[in-house]
N, C-alpha and C. Protein backbone atom coordinates (compact mmCIF):
# COMPACT_ATOMS: atom_id res chain seq x y z
N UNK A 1 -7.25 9.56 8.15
CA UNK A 1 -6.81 8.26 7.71
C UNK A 1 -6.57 7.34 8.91
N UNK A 2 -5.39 7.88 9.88
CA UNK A 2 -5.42 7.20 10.96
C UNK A 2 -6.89 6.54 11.59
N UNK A 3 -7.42 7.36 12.03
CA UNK A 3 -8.84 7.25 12.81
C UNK A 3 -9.45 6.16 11.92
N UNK A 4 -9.41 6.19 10.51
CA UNK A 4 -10.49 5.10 9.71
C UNK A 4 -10.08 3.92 9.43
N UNK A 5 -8.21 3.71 9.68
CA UNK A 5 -7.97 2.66 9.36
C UNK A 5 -7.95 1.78 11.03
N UNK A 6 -7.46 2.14 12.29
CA UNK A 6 -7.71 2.39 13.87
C UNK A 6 -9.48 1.25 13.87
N UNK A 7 -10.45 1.91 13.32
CA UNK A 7 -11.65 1.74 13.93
C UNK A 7 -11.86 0.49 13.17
N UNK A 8 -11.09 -0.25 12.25
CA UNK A 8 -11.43 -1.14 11.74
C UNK A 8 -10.67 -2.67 12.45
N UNK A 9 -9.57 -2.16 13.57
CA UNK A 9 -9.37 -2.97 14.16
C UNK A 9 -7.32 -2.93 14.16
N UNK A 10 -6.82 -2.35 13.01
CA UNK A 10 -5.64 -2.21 12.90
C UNK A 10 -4.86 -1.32 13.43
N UNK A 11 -3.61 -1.77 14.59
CA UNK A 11 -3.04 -0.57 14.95
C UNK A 11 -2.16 0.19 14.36
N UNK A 12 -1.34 1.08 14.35
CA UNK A 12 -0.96 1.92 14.03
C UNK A 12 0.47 1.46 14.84
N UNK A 13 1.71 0.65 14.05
CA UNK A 13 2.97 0.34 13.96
C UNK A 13 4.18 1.01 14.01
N UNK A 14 4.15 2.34 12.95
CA UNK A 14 5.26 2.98 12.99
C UNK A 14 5.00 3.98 11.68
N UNK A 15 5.37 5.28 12.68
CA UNK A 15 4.80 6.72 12.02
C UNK A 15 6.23 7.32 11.26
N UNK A 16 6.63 8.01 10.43
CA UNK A 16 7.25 8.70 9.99
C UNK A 16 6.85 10.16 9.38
N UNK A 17 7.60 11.17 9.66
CA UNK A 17 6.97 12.46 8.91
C UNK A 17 8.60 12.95 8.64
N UNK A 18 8.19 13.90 7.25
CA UNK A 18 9.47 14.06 7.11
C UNK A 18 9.45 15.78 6.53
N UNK A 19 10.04 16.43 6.00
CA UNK A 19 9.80 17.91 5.48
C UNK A 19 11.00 18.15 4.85
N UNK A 20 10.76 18.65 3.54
CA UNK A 20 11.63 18.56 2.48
C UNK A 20 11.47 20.30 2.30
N UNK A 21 12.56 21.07 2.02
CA UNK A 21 12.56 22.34 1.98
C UNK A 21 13.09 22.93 0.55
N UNK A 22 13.97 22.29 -0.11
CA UNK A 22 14.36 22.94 -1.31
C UNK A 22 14.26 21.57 -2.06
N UNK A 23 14.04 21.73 -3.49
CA UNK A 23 14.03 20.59 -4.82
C UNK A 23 14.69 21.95 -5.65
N UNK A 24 15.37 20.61 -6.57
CA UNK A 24 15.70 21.85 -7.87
C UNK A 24 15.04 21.13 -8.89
N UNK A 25 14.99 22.11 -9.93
CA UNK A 25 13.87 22.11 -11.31
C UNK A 25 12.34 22.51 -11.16
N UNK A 26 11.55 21.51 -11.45
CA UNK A 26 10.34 21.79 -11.48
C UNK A 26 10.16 21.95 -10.16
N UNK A 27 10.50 22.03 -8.83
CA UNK A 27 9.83 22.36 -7.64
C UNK A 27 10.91 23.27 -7.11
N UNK A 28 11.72 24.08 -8.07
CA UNK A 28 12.47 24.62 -6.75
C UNK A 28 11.82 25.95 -6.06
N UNK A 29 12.40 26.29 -4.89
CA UNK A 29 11.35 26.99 -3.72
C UNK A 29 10.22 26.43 -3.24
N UNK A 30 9.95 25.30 -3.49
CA UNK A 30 8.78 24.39 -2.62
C UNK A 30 9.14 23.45 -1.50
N UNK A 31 8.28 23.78 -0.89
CA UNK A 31 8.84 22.82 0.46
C UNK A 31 7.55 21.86 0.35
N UNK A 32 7.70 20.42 1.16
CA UNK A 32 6.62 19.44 1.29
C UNK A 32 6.73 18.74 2.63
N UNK A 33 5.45 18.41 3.10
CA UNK A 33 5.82 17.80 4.04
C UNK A 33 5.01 16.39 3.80
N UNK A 34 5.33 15.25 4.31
CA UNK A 34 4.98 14.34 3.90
C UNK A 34 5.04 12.97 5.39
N UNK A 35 4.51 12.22 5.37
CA UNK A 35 3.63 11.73 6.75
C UNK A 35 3.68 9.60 6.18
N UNK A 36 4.20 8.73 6.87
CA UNK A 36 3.86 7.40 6.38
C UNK A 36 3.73 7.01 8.08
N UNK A 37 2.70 6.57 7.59
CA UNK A 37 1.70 5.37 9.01
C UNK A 37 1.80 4.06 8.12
N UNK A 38 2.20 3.02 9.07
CA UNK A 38 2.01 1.87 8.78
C UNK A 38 1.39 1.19 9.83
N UNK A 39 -0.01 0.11 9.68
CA UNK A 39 -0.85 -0.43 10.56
C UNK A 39 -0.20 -2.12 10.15
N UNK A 40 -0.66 -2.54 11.56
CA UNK A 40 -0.61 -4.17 11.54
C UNK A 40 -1.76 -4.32 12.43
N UNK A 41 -1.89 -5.95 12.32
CA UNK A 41 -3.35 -6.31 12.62
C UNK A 41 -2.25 -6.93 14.02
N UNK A 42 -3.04 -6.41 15.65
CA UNK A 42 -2.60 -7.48 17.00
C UNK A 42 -1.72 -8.84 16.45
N UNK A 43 -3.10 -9.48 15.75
CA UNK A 43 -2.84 -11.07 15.86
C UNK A 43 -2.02 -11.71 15.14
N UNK A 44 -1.49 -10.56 14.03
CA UNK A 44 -0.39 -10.84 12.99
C UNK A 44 -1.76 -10.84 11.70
N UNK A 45 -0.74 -11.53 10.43
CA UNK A 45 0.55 -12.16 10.12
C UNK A 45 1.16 -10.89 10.17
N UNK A 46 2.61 -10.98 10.60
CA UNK A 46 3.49 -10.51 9.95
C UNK A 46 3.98 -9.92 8.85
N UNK A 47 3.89 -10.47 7.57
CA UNK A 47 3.71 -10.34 6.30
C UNK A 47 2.90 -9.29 5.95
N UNK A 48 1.91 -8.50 6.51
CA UNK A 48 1.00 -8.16 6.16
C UNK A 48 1.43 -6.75 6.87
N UNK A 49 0.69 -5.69 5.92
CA UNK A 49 0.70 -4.09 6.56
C UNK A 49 -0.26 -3.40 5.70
N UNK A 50 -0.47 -2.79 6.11
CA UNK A 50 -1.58 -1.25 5.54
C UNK A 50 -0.40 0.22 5.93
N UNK A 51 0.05 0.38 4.88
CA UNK A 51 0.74 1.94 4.94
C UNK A 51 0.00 2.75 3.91
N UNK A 52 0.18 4.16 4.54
CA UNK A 52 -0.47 5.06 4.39
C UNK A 52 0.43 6.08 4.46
N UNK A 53 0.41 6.81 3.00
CA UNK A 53 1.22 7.85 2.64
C UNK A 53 0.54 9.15 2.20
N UNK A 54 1.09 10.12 3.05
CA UNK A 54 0.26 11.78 2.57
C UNK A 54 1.29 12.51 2.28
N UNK A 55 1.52 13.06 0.96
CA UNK A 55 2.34 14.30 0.93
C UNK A 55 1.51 15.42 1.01
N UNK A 56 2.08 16.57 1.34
CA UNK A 56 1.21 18.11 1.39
C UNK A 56 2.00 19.13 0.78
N UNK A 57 1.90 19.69 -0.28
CA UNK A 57 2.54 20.27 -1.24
C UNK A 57 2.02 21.91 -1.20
N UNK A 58 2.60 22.66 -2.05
CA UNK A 58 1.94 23.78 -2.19
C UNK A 58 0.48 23.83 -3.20
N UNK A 59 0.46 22.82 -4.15
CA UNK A 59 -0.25 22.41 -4.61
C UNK A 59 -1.63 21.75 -4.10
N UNK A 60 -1.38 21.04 -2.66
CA UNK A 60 -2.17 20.50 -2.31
C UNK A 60 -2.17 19.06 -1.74
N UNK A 61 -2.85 18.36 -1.17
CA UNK A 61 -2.81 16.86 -0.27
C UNK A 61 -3.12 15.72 -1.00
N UNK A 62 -2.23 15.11 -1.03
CA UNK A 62 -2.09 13.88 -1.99
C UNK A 62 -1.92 12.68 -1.13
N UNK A 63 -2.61 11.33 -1.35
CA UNK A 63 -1.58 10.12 -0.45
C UNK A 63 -2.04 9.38 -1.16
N UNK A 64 -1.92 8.08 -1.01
CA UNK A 64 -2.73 6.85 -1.09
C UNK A 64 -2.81 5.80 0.36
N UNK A 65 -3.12 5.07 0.29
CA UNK A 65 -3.56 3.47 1.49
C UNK A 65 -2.86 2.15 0.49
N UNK A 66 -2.08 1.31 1.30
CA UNK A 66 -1.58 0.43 0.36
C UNK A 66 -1.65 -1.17 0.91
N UNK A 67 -1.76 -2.16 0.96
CA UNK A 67 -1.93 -3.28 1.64
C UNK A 67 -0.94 -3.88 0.63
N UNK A 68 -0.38 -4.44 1.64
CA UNK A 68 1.67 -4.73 1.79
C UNK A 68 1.70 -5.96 1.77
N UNK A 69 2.15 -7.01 1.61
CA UNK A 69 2.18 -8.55 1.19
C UNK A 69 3.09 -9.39 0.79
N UNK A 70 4.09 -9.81 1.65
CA UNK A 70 5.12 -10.48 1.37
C UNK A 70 4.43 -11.94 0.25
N UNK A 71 4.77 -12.17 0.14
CA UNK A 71 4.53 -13.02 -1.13
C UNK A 71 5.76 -14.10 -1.36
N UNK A 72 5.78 -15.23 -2.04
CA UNK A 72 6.72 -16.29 -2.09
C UNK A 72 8.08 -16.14 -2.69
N UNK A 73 8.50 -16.85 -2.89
CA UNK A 73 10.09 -15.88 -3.70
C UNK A 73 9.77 -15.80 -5.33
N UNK A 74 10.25 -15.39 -5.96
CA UNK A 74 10.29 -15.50 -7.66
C UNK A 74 10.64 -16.46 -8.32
N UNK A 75 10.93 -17.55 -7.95
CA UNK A 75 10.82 -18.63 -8.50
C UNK A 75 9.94 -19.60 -7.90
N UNK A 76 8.99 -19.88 -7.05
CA UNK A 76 7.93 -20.00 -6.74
C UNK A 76 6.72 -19.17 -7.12
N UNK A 77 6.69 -17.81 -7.75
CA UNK A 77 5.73 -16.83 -7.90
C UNK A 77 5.09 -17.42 -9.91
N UNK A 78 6.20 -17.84 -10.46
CA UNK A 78 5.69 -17.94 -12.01
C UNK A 78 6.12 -16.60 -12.87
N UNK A 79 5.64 -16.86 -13.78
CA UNK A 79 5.68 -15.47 -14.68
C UNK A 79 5.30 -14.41 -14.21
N UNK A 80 5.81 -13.21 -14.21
CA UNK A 80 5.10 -11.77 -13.62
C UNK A 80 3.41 -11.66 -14.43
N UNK A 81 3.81 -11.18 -15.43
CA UNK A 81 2.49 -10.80 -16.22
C UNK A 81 1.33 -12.00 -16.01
N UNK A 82 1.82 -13.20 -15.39
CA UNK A 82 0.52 -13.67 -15.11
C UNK A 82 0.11 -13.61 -13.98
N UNK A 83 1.29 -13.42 -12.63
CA UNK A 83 0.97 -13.36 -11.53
C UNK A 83 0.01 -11.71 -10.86
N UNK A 84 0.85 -11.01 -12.03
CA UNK A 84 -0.13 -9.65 -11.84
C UNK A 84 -1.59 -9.96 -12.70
N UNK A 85 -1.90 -10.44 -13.29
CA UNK A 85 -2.97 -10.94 -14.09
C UNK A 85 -4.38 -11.53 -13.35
N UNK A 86 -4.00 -12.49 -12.42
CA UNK A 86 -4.34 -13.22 -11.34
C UNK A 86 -4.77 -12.28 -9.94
N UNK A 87 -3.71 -11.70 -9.93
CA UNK A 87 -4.06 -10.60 -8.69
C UNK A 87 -5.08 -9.47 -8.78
N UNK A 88 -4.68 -8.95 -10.03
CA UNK A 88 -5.80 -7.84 -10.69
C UNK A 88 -6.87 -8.30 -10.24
N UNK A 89 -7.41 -9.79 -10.50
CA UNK A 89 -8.79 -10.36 -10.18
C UNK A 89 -9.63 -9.77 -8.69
N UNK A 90 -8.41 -9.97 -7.59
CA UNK A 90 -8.80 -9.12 -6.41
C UNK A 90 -8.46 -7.91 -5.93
N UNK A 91 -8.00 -7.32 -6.85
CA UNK A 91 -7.82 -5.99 -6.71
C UNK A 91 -9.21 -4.92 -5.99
N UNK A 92 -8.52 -4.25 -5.54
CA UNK A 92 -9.93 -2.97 -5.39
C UNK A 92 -10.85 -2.70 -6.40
N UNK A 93 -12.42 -2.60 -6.06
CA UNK A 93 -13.26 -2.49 -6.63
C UNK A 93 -13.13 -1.57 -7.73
N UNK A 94 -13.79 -1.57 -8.61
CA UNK A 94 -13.88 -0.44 -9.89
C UNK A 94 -13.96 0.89 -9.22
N UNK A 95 -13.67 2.37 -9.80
CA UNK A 95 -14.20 3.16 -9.61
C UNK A 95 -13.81 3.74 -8.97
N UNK A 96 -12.36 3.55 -8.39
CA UNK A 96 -11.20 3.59 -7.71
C UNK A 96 -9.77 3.44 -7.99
N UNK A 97 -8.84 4.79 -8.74
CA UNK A 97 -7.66 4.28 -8.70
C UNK A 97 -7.02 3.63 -7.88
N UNK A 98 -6.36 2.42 -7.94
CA UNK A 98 -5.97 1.42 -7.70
C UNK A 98 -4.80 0.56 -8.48
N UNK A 99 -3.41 1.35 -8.53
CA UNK A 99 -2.53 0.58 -8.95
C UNK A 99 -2.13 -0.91 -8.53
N UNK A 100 -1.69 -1.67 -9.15
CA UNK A 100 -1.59 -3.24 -8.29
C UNK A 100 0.31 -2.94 -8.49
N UNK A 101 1.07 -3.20 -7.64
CA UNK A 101 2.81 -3.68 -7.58
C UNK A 101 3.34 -4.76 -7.29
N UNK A 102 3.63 -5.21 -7.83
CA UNK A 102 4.67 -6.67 -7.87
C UNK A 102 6.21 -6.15 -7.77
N UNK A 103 6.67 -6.37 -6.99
CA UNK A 103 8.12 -5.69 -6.07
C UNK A 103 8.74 -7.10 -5.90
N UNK A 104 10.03 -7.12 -6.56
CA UNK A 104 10.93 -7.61 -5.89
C UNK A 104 12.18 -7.29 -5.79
N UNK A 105 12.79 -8.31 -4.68
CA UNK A 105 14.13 -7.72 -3.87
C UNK A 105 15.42 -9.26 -4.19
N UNK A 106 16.06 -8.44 -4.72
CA UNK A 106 17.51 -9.33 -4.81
C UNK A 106 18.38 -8.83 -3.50
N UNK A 107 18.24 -9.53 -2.29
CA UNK A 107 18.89 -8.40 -1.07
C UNK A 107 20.94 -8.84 -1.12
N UNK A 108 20.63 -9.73 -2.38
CA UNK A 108 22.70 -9.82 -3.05
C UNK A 108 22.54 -10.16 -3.91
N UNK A 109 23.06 -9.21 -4.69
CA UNK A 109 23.58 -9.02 -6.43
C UNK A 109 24.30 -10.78 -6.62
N UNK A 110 24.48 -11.03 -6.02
CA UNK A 110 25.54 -12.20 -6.27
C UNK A 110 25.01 -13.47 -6.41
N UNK A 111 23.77 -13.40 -5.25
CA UNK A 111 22.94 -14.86 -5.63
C UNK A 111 22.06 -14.78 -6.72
N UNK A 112 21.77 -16.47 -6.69
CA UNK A 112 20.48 -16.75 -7.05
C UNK A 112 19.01 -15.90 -7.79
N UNK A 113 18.51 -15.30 -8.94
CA UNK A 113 17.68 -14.68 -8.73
C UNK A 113 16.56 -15.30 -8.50
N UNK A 114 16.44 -16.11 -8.69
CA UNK A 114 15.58 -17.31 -8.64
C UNK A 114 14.67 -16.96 -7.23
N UNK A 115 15.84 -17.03 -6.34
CA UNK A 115 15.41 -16.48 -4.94
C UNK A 115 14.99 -15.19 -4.16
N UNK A 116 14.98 -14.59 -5.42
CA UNK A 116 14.12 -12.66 -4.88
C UNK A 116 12.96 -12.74 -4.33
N UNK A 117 13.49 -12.00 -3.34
CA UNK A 117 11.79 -11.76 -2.45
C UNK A 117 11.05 -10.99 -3.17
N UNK A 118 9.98 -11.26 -2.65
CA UNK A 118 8.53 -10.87 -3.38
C UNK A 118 7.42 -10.26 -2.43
N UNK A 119 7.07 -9.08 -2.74
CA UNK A 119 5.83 -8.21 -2.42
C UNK A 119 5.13 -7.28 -3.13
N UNK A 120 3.49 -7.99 -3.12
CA UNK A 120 2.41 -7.50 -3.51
C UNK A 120 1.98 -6.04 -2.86
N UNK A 121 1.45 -4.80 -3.98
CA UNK A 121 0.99 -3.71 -2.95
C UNK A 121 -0.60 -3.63 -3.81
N UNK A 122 -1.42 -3.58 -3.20
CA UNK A 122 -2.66 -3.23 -3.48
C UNK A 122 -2.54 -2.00 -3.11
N UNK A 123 -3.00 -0.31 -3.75
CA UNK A 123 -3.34 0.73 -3.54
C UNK A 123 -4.35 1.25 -3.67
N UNK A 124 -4.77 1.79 -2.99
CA UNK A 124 -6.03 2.95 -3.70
C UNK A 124 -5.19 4.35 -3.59
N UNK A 125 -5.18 5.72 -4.34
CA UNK A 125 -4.97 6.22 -4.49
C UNK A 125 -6.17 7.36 -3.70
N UNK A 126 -5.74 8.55 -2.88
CA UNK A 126 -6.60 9.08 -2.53
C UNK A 126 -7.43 10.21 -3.27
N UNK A 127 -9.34 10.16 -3.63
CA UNK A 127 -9.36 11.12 -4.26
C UNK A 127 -9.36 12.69 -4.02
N UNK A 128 -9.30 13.17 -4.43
CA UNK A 128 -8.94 15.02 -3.91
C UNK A 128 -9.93 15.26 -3.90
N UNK A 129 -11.76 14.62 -4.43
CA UNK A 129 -13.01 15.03 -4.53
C UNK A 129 -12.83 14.63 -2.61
N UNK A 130 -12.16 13.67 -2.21
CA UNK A 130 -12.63 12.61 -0.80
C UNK A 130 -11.83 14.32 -0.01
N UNK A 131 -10.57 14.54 -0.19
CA UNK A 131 -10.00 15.66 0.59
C UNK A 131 -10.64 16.66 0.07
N UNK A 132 -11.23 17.25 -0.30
CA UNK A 132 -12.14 18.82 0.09
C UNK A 132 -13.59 17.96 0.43
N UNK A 133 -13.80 17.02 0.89
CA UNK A 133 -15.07 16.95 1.27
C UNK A 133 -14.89 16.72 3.12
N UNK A 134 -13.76 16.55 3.33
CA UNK A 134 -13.22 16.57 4.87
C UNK A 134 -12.78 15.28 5.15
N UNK A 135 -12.40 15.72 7.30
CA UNK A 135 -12.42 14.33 7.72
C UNK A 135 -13.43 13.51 7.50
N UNK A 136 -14.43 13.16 7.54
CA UNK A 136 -15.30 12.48 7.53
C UNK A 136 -15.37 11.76 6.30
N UNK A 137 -15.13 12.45 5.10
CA UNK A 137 -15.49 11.14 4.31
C UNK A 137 -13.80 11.04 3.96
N UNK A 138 -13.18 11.48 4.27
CA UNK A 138 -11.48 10.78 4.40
C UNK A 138 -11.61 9.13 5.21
N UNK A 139 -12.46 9.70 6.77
CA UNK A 139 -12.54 8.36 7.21
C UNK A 139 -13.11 7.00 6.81
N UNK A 140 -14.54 7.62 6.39
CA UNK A 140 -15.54 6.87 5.67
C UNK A 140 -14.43 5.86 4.24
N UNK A 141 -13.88 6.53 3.31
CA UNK A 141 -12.69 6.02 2.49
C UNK A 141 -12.15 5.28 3.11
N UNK A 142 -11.09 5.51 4.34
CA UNK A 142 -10.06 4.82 4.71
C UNK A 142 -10.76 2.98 5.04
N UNK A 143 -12.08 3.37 5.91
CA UNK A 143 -12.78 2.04 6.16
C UNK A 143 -13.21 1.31 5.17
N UNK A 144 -13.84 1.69 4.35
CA UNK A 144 -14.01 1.18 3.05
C UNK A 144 -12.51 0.19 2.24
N UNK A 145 -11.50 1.04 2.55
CA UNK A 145 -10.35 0.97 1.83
C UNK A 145 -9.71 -0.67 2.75
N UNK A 146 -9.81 -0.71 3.74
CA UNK A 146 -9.50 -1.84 4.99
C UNK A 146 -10.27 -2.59 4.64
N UNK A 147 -11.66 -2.36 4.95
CA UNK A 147 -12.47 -3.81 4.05
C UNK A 147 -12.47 -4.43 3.12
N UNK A 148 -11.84 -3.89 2.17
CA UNK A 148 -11.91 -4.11 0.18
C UNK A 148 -9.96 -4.93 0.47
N UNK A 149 -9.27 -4.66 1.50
CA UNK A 149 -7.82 -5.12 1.54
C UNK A 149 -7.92 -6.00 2.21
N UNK A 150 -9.30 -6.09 3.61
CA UNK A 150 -9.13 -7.56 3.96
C UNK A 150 -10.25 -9.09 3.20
N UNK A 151 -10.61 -8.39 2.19
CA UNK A 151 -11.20 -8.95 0.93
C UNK A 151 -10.17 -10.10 0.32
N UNK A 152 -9.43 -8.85 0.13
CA UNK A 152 -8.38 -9.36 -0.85
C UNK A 152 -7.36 -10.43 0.22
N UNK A 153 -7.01 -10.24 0.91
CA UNK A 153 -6.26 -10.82 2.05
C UNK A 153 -7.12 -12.29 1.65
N UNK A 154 -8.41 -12.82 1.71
CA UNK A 154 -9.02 -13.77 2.03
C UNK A 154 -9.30 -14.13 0.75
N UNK A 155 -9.26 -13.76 -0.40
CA UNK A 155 -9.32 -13.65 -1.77
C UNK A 155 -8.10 -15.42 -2.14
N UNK A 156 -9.13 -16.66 -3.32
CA UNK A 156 -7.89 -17.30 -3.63
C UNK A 156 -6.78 -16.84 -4.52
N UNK A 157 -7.35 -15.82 -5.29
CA UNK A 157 -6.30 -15.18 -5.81
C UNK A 157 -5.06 -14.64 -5.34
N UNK A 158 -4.98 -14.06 -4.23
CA UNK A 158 -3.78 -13.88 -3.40
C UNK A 158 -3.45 -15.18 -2.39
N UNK A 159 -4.33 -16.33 -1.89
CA UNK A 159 -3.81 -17.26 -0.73
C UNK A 159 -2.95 -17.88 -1.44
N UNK A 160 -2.74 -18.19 -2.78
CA UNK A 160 -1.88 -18.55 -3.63
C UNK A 160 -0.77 -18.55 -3.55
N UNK A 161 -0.24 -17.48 -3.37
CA UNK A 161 1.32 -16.46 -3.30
C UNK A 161 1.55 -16.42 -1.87
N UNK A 162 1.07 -16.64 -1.14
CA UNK A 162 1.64 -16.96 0.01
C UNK A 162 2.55 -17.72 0.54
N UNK A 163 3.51 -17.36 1.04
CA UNK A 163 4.41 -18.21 2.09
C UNK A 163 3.13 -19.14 3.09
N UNK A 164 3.90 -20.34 3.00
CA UNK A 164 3.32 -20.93 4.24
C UNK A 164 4.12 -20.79 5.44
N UNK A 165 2.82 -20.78 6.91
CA UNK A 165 3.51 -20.72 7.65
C UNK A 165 4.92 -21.64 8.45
């Protein structure tokens, strides 16, 4: 993942790995270990990230790729269901799980909601056909996955929701 999202021009920001040893219920005696890279582009914006999440289970290697998007506040954004409506439009290509998230943040219970921050996540979900076929077409994905997010980045469907600078 690193390597495919790297060759497309994005560095690699801030790594986390973490390892989880006991769950109770459905996972107890399983341990996981689990890995988040987040890329930014040199030149900015700011606003903008590509994180990348792998858990590794006993089960097996799971992640997705997500393109991160601060977005205007919620009372500048409109109705949800239409603003996700709108976005869907540039979403990742067919043929590709690809959840779309509309996230927002009240960072005080006390104000305004009017004024909740707002961020867009475009995902692709990784397929498990892409992990038993190796690195290589992991990478081949990840590049694919950067191009189809800086699509969308340039997409009017998302310049919309943007903060200006």
């Amino acid at each position: 993942m690193r390597e495919g999202v790297e060759s497309t021009g994005w560095s690699l920001s801030g790594l986390q790995k973490t390892t989880s040893l006991e769950f109770e219920g459905r996972w107890e005696g399983e341990a996981t270990r689990s890995a988040y890279l987040f890329f930014h582009t040199p030149e900015g914006p700011d606003d903008v990230s590509i994180d990348v999440y792998l858990d590794e289970t006993s089960s097996g290697l799971t992640g997705n790729l997500a393109l991160v998007v601060d977005v205007v506040s919620l009372a500048q954004l409109g109705e949800p269901a239409g603003v996700l409506g709108g976005l869907a439009k540039a979403a990742i290509p067919a043929g590709h799980a690809s959840p779309l998230t509309l996230r927002l943040r009240l960072p005080d219970g006390s104000k305004d909601p009017a004024g909740a921050e707002a961020e867009v996540r475009f995902k692709l979900l990784l397929p498990s056909r892409s992990i038993a076929a190796g690195s290589g077409e992991v990478r081949r994905l990840a590049v694919a996955a950067v191009e189809a997010f800086e699509r969308i980045l340039a997409s009017t469907e998302l310049t919309g929701y943007r903060a200006a600078d």
